[in-house]
C-alpha atoms as a PDB file:
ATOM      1  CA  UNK A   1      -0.355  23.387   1.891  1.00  0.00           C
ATOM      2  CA  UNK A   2      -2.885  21.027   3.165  1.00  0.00           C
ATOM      3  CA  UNK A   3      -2.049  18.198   0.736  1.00  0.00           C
ATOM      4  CA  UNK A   4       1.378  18.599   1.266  1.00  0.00           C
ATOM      5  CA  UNK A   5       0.336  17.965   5.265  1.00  0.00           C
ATOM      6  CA  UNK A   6      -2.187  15.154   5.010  1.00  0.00           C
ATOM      7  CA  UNK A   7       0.682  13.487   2.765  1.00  0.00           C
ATOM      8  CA  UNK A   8       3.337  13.366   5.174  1.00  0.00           C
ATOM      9  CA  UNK A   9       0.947  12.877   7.639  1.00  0.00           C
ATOM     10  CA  UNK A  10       0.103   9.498   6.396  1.00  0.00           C
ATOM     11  CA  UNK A  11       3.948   8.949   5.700  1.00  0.00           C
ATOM     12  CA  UNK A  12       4.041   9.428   9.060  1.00  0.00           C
ATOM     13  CA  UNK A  13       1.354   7.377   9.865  1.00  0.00           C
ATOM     14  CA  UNK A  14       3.250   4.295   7.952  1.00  0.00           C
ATOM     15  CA  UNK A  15       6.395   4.444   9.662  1.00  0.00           C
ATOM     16  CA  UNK A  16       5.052   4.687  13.226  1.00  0.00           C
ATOM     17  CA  UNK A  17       3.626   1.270  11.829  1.00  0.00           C
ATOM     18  CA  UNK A  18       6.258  -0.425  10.706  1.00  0.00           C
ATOM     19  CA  UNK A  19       9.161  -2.318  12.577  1.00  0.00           C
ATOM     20  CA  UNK A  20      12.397  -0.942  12.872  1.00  0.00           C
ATOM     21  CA  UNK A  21      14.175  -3.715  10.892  1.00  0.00           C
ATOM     22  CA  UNK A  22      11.978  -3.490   7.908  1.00  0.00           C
ATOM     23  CA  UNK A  23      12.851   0.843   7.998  1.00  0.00           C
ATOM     24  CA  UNK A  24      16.663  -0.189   7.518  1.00  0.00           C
ATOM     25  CA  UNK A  25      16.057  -2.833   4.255  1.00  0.00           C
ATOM     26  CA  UNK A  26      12.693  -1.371   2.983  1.00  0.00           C
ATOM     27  CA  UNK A  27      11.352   2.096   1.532  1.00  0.00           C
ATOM     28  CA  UNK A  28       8.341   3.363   2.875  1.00  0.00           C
ATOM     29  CA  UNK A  29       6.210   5.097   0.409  1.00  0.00           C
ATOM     30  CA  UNK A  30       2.364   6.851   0.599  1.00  0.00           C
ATOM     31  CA  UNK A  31       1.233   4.416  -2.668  1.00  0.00           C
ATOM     32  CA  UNK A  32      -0.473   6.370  -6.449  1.00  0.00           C
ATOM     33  CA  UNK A  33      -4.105   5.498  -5.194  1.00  0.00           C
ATOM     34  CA  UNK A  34      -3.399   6.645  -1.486  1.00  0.00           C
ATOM     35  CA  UNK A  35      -1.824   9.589  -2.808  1.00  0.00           C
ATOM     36  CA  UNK A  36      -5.046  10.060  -5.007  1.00  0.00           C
ATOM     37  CA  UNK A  37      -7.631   9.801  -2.850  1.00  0.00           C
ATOM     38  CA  UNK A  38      -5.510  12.165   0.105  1.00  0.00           C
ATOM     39  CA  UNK A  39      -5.222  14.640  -2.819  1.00  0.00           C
ATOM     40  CA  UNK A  40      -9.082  14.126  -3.574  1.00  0.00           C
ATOM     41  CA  UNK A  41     -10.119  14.841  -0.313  1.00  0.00           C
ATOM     42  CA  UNK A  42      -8.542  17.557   0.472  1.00  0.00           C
ATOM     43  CA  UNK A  43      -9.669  19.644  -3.162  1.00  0.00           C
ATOM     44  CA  UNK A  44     -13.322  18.496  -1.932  1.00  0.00           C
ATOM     45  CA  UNK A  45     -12.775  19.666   1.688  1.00  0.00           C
ATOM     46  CA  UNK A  46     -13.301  16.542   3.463  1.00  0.00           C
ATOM     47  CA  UNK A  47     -11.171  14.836   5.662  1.00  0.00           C
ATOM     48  CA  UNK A  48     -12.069  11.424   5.415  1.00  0.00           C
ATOM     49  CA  UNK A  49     -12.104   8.931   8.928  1.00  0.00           C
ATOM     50  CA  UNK A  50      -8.453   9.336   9.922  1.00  0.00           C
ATOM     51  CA  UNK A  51      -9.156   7.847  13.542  1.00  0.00           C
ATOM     52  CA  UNK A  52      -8.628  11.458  14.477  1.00  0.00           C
ATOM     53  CA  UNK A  53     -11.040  13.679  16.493  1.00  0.00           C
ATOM     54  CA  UNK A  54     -11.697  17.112  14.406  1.00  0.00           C
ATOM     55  CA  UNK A  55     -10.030  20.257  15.530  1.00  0.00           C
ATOM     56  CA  UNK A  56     -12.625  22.482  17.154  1.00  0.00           C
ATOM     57  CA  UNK A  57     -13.516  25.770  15.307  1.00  0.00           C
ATOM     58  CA  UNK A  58     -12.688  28.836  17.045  1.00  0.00           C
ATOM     59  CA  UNK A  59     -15.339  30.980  17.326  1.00  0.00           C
ATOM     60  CA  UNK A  60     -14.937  34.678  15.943  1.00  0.00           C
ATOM     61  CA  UNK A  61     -16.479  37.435  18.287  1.00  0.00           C
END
């Protein structure tokens, strides 16, 4: 589930990037070696530096 997340997250991540005329005349694609190292990271647990502040740990009582 997580790899399937951190994938489209970065698809995500590419459009937000691109221009609106390229989306109508280009694909967008997460490339082989992005997908690799994504799918990497998550089987080792590590999340890599996204830019992103980590989500806090709740506590159990």
């Amino acid at each position: 589930m997580r790899l399937a997340h951190d994938l489209f997250r970065e698809l995500n991540s590419q459009l937000d990037k691109a221009p609106a005329s390229q989306l109508l005349r280009t694909r967008i694609s997460v490339s082989a070696p992005r997908k690799a190292l994504i799918a990497a990271r998550v089987l080792l647990g590590t999340r890599g530096t996204t830019g992103r502040k980590p989500r806090m740990e709740v506590a159990s009582r």
